[in-house]
Structure formats: C-alpha cells, structure tokens
C-alpha atoms as a PDB file:
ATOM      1  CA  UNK A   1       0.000   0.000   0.000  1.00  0.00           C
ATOM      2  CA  UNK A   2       1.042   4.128  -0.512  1.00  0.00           C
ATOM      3  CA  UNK A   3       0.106   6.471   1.322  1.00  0.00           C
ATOM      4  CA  UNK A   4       0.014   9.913  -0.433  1.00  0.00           C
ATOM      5  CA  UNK A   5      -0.139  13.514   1.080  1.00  0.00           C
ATOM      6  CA  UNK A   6      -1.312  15.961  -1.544  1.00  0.00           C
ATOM      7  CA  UNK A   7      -3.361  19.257  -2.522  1.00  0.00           C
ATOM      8  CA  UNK A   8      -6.236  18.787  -4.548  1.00  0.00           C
ATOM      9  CA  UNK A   9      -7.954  22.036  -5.575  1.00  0.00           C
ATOM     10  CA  UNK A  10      -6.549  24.179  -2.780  1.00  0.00           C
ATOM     11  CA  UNK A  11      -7.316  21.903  -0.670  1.00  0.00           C
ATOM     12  CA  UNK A  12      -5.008  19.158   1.554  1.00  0.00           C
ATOM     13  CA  UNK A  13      -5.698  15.687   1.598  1.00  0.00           C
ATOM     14  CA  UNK A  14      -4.428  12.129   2.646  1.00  0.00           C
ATOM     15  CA  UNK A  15      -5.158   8.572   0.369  1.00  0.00           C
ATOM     16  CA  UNK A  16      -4.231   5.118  -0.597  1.00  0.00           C
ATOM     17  CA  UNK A  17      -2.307   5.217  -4.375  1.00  0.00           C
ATOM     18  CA  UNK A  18      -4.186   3.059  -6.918  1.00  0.00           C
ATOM     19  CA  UNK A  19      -1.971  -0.388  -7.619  1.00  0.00           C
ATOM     20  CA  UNK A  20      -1.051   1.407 -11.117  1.00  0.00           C
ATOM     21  CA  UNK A  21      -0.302   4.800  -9.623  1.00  0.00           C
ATOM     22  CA  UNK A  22      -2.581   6.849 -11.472  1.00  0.00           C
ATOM     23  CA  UNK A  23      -5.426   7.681  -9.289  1.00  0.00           C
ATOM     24  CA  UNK A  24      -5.753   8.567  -5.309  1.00  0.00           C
ATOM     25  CA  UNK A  25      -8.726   7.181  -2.800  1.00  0.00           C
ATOM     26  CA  UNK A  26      -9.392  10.077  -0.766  1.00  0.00           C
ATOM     27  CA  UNK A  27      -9.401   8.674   3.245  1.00  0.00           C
ATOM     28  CA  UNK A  28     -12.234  10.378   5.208  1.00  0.00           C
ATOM     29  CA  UNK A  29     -10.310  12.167   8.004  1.00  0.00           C
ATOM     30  CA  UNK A  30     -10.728  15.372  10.075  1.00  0.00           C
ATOM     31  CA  UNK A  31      -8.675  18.570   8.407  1.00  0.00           C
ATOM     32  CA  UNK A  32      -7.095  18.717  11.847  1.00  0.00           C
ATOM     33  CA  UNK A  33      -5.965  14.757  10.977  1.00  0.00           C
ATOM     34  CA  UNK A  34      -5.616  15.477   7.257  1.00  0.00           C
ATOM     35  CA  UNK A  35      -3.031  18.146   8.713  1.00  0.00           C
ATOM     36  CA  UNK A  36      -0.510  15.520  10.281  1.00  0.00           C
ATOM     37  CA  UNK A  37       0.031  13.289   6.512  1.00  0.00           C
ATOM     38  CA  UNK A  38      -0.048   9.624   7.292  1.00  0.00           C
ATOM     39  CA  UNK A  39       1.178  10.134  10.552  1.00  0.00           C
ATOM     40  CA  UNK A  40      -2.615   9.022  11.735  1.00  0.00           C
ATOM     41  CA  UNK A  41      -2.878   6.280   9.711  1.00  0.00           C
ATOM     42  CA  UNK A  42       0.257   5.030  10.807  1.00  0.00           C
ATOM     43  CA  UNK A  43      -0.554   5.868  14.683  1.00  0.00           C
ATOM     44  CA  UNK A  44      -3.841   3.867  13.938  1.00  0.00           C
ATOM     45  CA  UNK A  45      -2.672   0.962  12.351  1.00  0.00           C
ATOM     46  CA  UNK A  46       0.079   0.376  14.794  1.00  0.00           C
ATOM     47  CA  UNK A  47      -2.651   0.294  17.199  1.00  0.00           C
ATOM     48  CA  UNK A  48      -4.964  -2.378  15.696  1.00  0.00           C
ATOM     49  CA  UNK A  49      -7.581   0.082  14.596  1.00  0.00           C
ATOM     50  CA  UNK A  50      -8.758  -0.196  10.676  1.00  0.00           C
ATOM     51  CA  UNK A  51      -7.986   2.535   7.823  1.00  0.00           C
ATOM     52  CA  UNK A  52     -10.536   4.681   7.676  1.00  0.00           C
ATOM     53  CA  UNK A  53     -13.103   4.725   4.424  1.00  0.00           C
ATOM     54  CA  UNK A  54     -12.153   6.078   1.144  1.00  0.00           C
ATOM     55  CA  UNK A  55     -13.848   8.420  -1.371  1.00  0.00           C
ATOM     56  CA  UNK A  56     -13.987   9.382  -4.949  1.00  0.00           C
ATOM     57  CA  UNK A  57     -10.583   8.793  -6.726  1.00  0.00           C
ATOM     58  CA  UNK A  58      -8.829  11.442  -8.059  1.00  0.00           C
ATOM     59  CA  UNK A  59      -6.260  11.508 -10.568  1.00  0.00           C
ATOM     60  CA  UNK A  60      -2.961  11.548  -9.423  1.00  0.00           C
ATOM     61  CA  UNK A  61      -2.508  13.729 -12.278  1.00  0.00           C
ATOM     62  CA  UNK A  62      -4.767  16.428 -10.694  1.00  0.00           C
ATOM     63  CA  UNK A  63      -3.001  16.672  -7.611  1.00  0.00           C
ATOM     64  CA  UNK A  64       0.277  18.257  -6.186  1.00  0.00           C
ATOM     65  CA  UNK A  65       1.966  15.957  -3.857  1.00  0.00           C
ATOM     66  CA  UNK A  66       3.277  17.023  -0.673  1.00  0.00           C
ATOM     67  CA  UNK A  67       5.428  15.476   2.114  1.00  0.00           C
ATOM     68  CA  UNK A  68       3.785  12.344   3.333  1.00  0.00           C
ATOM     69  CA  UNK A  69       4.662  13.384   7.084  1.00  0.00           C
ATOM     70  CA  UNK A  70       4.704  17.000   6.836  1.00  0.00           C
ATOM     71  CA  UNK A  71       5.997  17.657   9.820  1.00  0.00           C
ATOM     72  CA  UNK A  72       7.106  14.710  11.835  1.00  0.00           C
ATOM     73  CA  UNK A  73       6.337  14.382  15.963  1.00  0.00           C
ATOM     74  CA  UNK A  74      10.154  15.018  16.802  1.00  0.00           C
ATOM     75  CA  UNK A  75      13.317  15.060  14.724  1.00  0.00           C
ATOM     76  CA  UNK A  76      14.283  12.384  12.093  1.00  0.00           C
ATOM     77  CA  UNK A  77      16.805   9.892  13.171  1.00  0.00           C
ATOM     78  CA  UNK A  78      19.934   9.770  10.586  1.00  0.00           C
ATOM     79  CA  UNK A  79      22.427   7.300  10.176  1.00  0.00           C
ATOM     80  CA  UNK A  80      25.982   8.814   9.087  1.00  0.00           C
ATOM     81  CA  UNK A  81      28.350   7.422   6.820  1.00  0.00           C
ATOM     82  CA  UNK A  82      26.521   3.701   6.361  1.00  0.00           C
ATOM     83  CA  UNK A  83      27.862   2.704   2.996  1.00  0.00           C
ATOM     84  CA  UNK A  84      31.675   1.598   2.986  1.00  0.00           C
ATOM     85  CA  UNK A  85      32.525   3.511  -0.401  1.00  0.00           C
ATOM     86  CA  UNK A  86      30.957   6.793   0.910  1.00  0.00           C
ATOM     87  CA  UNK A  87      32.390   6.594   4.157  1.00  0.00           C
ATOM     88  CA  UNK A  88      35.612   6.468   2.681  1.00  0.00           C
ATOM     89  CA  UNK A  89      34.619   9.422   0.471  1.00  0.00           C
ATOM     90  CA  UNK A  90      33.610  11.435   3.276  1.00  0.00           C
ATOM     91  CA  UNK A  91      36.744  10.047   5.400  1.00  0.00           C
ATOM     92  CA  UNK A  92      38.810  11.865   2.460  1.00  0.00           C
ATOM     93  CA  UNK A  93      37.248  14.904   1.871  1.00  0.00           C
ATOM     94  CA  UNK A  94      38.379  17.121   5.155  1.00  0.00           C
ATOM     95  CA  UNK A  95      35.100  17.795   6.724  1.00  0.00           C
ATOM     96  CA  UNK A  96      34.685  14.450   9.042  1.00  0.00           C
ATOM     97  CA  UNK A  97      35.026  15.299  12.390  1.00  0.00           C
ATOM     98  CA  UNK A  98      34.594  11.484  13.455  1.00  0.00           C
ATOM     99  CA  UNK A  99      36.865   9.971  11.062  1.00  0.00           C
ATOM    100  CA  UNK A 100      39.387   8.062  13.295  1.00  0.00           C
ATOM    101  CA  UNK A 101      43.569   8.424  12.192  1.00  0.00           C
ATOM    102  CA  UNK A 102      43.866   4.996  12.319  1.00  0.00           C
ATOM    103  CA  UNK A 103      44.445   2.284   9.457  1.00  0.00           C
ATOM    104  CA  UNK A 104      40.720   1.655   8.516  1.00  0.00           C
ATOM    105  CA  UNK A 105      39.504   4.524  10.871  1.00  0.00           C
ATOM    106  CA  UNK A 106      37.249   6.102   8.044  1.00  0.00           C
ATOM    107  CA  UNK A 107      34.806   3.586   8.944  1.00  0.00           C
ATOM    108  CA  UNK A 108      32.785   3.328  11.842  1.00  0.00           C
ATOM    109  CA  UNK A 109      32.902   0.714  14.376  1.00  0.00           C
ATOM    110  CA  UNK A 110      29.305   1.618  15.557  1.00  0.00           C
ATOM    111  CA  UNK A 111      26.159   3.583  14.047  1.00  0.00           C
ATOM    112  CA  UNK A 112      26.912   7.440  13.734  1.00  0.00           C
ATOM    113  CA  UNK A 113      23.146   8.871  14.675  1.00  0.00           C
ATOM    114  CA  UNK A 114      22.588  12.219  14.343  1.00  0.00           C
ATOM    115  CA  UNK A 115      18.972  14.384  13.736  1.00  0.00           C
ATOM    116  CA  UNK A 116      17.550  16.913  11.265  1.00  0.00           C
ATOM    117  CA  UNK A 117      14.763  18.653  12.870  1.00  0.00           C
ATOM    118  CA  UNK A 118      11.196  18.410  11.660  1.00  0.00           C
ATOM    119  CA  UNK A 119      10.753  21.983  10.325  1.00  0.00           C
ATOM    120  CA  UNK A 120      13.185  21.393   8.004  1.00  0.00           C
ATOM    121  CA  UNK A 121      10.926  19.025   6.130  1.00  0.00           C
ATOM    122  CA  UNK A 122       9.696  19.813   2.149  1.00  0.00           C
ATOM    123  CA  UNK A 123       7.455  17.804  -0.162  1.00  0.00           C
ATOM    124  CA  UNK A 124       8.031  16.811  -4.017  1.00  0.00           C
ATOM    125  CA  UNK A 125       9.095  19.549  -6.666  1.00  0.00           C
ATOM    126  CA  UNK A 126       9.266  21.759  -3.307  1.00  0.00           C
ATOM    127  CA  UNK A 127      12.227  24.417  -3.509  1.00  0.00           C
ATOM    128  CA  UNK A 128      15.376  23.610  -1.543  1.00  0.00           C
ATOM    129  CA  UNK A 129      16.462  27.144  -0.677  1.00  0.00           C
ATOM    130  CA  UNK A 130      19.874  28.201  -1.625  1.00  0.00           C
ATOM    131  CA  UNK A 131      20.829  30.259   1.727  1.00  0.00           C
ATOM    132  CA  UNK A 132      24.025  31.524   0.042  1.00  0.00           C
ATOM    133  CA  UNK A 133      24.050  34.390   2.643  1.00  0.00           C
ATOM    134  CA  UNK A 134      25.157  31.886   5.200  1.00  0.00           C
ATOM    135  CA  UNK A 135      26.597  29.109   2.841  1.00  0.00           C
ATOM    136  CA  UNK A 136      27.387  27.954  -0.687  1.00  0.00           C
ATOM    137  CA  UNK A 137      28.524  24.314  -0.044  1.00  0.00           C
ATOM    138  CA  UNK A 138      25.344  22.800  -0.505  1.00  0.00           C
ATOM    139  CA  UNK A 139      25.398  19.173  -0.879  1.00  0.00           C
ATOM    140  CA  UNK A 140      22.815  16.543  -1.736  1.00  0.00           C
ATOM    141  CA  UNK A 141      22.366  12.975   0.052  1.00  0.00           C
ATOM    142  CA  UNK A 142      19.942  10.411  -1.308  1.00  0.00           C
ATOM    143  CA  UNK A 143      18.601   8.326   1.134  1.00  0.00           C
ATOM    144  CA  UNK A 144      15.671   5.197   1.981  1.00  0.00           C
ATOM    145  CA  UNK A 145      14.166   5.993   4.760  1.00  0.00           C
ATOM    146  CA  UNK A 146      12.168   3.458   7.413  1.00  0.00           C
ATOM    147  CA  UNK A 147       9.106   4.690   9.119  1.00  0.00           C
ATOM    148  CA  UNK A 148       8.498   3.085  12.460  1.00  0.00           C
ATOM    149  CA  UNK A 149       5.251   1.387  12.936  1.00  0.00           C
ATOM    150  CA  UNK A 150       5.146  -0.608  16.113  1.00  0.00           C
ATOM    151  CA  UNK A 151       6.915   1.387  18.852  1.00  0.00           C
ATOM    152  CA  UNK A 152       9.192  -0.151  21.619  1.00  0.00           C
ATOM    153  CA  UNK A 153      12.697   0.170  23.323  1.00  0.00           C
ATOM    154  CA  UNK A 154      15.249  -1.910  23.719  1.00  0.00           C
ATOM    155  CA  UNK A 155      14.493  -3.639  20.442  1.00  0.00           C
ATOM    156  CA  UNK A 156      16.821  -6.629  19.221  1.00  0.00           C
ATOM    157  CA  UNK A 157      18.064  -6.953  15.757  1.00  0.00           C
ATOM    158  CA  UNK A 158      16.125 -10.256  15.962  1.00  0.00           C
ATOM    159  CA  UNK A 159      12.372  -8.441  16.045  1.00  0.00           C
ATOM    160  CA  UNK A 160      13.468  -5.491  14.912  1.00  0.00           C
ATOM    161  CA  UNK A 161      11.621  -6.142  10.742  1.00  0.00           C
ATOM    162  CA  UNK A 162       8.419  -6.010  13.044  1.00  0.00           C
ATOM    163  CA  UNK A 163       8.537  -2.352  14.097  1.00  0.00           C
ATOM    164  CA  UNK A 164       9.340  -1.221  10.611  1.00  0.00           C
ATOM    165  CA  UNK A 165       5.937   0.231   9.055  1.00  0.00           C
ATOM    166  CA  UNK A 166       6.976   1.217   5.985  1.00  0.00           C
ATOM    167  CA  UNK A 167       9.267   3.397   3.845  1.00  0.00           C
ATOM    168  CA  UNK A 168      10.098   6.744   2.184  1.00  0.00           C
ATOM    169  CA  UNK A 169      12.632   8.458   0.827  1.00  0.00           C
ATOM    170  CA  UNK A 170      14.460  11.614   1.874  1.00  0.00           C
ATOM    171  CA  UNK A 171      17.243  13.810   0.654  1.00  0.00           C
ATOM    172  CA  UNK A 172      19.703  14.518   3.518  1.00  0.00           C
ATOM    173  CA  UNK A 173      20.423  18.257   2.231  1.00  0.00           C
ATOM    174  CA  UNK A 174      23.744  19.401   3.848  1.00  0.00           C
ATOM    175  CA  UNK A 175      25.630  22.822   4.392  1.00  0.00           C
ATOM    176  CA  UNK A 176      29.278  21.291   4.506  1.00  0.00           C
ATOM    177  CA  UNK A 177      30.755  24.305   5.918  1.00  0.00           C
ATOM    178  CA  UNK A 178      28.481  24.181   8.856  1.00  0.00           C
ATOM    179  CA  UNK A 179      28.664  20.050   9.467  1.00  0.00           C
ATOM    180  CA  UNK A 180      32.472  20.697   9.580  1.00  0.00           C
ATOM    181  CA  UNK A 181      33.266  23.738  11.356  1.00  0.00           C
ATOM    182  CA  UNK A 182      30.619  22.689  14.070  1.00  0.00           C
ATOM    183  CA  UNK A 183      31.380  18.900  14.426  1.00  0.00           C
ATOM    184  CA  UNK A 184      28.366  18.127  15.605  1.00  0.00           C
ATOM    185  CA  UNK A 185      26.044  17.983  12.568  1.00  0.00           C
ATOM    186  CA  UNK A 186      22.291  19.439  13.740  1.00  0.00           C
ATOM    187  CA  UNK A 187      22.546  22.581  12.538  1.00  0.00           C
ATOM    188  CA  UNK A 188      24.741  21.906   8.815  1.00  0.00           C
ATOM    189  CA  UNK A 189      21.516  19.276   8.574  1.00  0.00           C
ATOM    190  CA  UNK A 190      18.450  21.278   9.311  1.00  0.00           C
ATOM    191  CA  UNK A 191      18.516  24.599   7.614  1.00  0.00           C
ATOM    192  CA  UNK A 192      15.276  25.111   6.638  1.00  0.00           C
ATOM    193  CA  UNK A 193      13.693  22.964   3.441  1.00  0.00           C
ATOM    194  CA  UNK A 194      16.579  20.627   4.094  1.00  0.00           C
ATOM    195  CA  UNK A 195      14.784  17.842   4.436  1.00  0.00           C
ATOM    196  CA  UNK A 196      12.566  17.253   1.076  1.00  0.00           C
ATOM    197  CA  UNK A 197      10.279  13.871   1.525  1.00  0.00           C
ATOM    198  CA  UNK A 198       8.138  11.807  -0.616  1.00  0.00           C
ATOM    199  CA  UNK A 199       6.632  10.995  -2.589  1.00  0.00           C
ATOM    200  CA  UNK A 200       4.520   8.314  -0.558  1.00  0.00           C
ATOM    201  CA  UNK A 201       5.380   6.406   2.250  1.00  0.00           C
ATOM    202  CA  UNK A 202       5.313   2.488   1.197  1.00  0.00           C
ATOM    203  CA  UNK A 203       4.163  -0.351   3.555  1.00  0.00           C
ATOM    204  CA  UNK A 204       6.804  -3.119   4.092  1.00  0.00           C
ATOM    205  CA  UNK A 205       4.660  -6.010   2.786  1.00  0.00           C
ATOM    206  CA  UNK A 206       5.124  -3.781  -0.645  1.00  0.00           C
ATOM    207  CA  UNK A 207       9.212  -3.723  -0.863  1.00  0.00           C
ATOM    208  CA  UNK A 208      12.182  -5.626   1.062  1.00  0.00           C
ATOM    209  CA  UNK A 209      13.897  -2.057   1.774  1.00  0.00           C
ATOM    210  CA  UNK A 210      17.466  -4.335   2.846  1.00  0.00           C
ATOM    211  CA  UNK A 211      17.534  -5.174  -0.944  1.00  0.00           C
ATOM    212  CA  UNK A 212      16.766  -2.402  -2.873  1.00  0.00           C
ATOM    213  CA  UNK A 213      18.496   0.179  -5.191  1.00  0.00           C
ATOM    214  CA  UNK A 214      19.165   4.286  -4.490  1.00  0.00           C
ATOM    215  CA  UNK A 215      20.192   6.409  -7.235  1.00  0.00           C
ATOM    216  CA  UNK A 216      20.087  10.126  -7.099  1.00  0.00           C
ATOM    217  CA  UNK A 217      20.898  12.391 -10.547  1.00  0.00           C
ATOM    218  CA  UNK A 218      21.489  16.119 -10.436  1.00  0.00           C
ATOM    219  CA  UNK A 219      20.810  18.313 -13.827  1.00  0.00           C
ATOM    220  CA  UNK A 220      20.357  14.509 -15.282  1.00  0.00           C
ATOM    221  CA  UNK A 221      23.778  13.374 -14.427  1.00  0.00           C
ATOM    222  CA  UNK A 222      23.679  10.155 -12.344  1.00  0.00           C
ATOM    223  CA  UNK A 223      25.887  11.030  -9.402  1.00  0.00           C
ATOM    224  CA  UNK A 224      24.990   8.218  -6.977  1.00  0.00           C
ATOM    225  CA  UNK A 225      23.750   4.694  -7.535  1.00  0.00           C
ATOM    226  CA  UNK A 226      23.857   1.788  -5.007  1.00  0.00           C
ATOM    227  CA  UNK A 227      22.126  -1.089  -2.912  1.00  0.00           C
ATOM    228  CA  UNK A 228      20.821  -0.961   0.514  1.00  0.00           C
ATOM    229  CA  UNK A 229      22.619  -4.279   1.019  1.00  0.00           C
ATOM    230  CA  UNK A 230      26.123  -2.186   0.927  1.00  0.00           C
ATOM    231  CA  UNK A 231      24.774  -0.674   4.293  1.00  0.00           C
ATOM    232  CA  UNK A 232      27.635  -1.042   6.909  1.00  0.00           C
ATOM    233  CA  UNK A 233      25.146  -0.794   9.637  1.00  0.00           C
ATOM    234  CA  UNK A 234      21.565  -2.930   8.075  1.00  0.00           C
ATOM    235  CA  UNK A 235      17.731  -1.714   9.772  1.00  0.00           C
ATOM    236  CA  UNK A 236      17.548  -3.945  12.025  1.00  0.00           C
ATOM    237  CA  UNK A 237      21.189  -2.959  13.903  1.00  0.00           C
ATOM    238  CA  UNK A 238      20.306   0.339  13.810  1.00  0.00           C
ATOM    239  CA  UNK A 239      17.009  -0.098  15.078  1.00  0.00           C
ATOM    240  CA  UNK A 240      18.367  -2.028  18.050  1.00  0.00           C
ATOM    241  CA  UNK A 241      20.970   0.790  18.370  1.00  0.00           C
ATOM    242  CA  UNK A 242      18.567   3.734  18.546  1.00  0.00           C
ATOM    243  CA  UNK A 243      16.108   1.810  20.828  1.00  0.00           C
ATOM    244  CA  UNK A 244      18.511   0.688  22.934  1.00  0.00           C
ATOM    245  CA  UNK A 245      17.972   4.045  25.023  1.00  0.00           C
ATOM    246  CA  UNK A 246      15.317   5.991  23.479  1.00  0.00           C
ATOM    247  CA  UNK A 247      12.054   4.874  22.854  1.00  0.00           C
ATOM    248  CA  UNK A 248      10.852   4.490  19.495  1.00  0.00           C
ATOM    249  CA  UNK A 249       7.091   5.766  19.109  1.00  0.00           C
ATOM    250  CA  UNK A 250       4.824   5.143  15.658  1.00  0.00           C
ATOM    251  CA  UNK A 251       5.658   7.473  12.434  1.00  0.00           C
ATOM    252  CA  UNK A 252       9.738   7.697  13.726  1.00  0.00           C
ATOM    253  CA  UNK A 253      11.544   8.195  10.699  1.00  0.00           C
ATOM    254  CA  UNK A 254      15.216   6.882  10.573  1.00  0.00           C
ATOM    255  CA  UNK A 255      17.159   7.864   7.201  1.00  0.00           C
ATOM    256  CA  UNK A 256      19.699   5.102   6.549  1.00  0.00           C
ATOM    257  CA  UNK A 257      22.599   6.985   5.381  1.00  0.00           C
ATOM    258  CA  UNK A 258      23.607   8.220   1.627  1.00  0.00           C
ATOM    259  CA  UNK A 259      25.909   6.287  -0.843  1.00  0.00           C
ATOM    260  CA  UNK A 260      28.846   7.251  -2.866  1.00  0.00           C
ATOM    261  CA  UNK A 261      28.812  10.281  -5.118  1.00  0.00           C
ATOM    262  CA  UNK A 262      28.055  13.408  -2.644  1.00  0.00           C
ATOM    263  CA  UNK A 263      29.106  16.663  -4.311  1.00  0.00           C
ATOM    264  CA  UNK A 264      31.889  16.588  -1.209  1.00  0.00           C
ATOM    265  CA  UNK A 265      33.434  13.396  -3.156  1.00  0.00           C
ATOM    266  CA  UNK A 266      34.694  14.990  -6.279  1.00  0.00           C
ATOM    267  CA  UNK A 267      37.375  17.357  -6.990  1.00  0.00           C
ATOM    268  CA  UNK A 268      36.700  19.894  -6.558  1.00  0.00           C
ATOM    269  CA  UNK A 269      33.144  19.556  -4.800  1.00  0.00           C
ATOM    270  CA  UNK A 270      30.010  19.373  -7.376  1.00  0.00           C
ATOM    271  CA  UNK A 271      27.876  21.355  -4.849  1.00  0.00           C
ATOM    272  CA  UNK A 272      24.348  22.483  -5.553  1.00  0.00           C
ATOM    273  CA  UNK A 273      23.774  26.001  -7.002  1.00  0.00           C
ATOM    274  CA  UNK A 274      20.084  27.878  -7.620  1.00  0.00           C
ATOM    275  CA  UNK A 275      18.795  26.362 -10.802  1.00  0.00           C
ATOM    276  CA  UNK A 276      19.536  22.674 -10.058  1.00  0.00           C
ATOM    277  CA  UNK A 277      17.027  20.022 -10.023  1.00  0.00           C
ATOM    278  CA  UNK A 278      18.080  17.114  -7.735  1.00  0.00           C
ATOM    279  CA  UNK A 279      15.954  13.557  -8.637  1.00  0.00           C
ATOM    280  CA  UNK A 280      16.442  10.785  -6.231  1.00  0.00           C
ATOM    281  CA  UNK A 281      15.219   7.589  -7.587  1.00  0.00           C
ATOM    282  CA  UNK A 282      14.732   4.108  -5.052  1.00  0.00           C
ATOM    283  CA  UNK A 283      13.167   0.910  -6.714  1.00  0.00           C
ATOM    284  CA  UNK A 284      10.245   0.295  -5.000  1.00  0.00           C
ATOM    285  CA  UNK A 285       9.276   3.579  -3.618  1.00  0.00           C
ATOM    286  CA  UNK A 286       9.478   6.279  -6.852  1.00  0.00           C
ATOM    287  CA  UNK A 287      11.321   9.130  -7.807  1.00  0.00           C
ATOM    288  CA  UNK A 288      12.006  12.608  -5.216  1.00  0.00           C
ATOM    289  CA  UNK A 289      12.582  15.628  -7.253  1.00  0.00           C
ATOM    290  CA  UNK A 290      13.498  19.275  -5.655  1.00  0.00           C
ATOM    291  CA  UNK A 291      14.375  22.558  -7.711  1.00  0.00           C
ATOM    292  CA  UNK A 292      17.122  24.402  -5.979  1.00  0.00           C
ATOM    293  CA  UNK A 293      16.247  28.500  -6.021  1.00  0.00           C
END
C-alpha cells in the first residue's frame, strides 16, 4: 500500500495510491488529521484500529503531492556514513570530524546517529532554498528511509523487521561548511527545506527495503547509484541501536545513510547552485525531485 499527502484544488488531503499509480482514494479524516500526513494512519494501524473509508478517486494527475509526514512528531533519526565507499569518500574529503587516524579509521565501528529537525521538512518539486548568505557548499544525500510502525525500546536486531511500518525516501540536504566547522552535525543538517520527503510512504509487505536500489541524478547526471545491502550498519542494527535508550514511538523516521557520489566526493566539490534540479530515484518507492532557487 502508498500512502500519499497531496493538494487537490486548494485543498489538503491524505489517500491510498491506486496499484497502477494513477489515481488517489481520498481517506475520510478530520482537516485537523488530514493536517498531520499519514502520521494518523500510521498511529492507527500500529494500534490495531482499521484505515478509515475512502472516497472518490482522483487523478494523481490532478493533484500536487506534498510530504507524506509533513511535519514529523520530533526530529528524524539519521544514520551517518553507512555505505563503505561513501564513508571512505567522506573520510577523504576534510570535513569528518569522526573519522578516526587509524588504518581503517574512516569507517565506523558503531552507528553514527545524528537528527535533522522536523521543520526542516519539504514535499516533491518543493524548492530547496539556496541560503548563500550563510553558505554555498550545498550538498545533496539520497537516502531510503524506514518509518516506524510498532513502537518499543530496547528492540533486538532479531524483532526489529516487526517495528518497521513502511518506507520513504528523503534527501539529507547538507551545508558542509556548517557540518564541519561545528562537528556536531544538527545545525549543517536542518537549515530550513533541508529535508525534502516523498513521494509516498510504502508499507513493508510492498518492498524488502534491505535489498533495494538508491540512485540520485542532479541536472540529469547520475551522481549516486547503489544497494541498501552495501549498508555497513543494516535496519535492524540500527534499530536495536537507537532503541537501545530511546524509545521508538509510531511514524519515527530513521534515514539510513547516503551512498557514494556526494558533491563533497569529487574534486573539486560538485555542490548544488540555484537552478539545479536534484531527482532521487529508489526501486520500489518512486522518484524525489526538488528545484534548488
């Protein structure tokens, strides 16, 4: 099943994606529960209660998607340097604060989790805002990321597949500059419409998101393109790390970490600029596409 967030004639909505992904069933929900995405529906189903009823379709045509969790509960867990080949690439380009100066210290020994806060959160074909009066190293970060469904602490890697609702997909956006000169990486993470989302959130039933492909292209040039099964750190470990002391409640989102092929990798940097159009593509889910202005 996908769950869509969109705007149909001015108005917000929430509904289930037709199987061939051209028409929406409107859920019947309160504008104050239309107002929170799927975040309900999620909350609900974790709980044992049944979707709610559905309405007219619409064509998906006819709407404008927006972030399926518009503004998430409390900050989005993120998972730093989880593919071998980007950690590496990160390792090397100067701004990795927790890259160890050891023989294989550029990768980690244990999950890096940091957050992006939830106001930082966009929808498809939203603008990522160039805030070149702060910073210019902009940097894009494809990403699958796991929606919790079943809440719980102290989760083992064993059970951990059972607490995992669904999936999306976000684009870590980055200010370099910040992430490096700060160490800790809050801030460098969560400018404002850092955080695009979307387009749907995707049950687990409907994709094994441990096997699946991530590919993000900027201006049309492919720039990253690899499998969740390269993850250093797979869901379930990082489930059972996050839980071990924080509680995990219904709609948590934990990004997984980006591949290889940042703008930080190359030399020099491919960073964004204002007229770039990032597309992030995971097999599966669908395609994430921001305008940078």
């Amino acid at each position: 099943m996908k769950i869509a967030a969109y705007r149909h004639q001015g108005q917000p909505g929430l509904g289930r994606v037709t199987a061939d992904a051209t028409q929406i069933e409107p859920f019947q929900l309160t504008p104050a529960e239309v107002a929170l995405g799927a975040l309900p529906l999620v909350e609900a189903q974790a709980a044992g209660r049944p979707l709610p009823a559905t309405g007219m379709a619409i064509a998906l045509g006819q709407v404008q998607l927006t972030a399926p969790i518009p503004r998430p509960r409390r900050n989005i867990f993120c998972v730093g340097k989880n593919y071998h080949a980007h950690a590496r690439e990160f390792a090397g380009s100067g701004f990795d604060s927790s890259a160890k100066a050891v023989p294989g210290g550029d990768i980690p020994t244990v999950p890096i989790i940091f957050s992006k806060v939830p106001e930082s959160v966009i929808g498809p074909l939203e603008e990522i805002r160039f805030p070149g009066d702060v910073s210019t190293a902009i940097d894009y970060e494809a990403e699958l990321a796991v929606v919790i469904g079943h809440g719980g602490k102290g989760i083992s890697k064993e059970d951990a597949m059972k607490h995992v609702w669904g999936y999306t997909i976000i684009n870590d956006v980055t200010a370099r500059d910040w992430q490096g000169r700060h160490s800790q990486w809050l801030l460098g993470k969560s400018f404002d419409t850092f955080c695009p989302m979307g387009p749907w959130l995707v049950t687990a039933d409907e994709m094994d998101g441990q096997n699946t492909q991530v590919k993000c292209w900027v201006n049309g040039e492919k720039r990253q393109d690899a499998n969740t099964k390269d993850f250093i750190f797979d869901i379930p470990t990082v489930i059972e790390c996050i839980s071990a002391g924080i509680t995990l409640y219904p709609g948590d989102i934990i990004a997984t970490g980006t591949p290889v092929g940042v703008g930080i990798g190359f030399k020099p940097p491919k960073y964004l600029k204002p007229g770039d159009v990032v597309r992030v593509e995971i097999d599966g889910i669908g395609v994430l596409e921001n305008p940078v202005r």
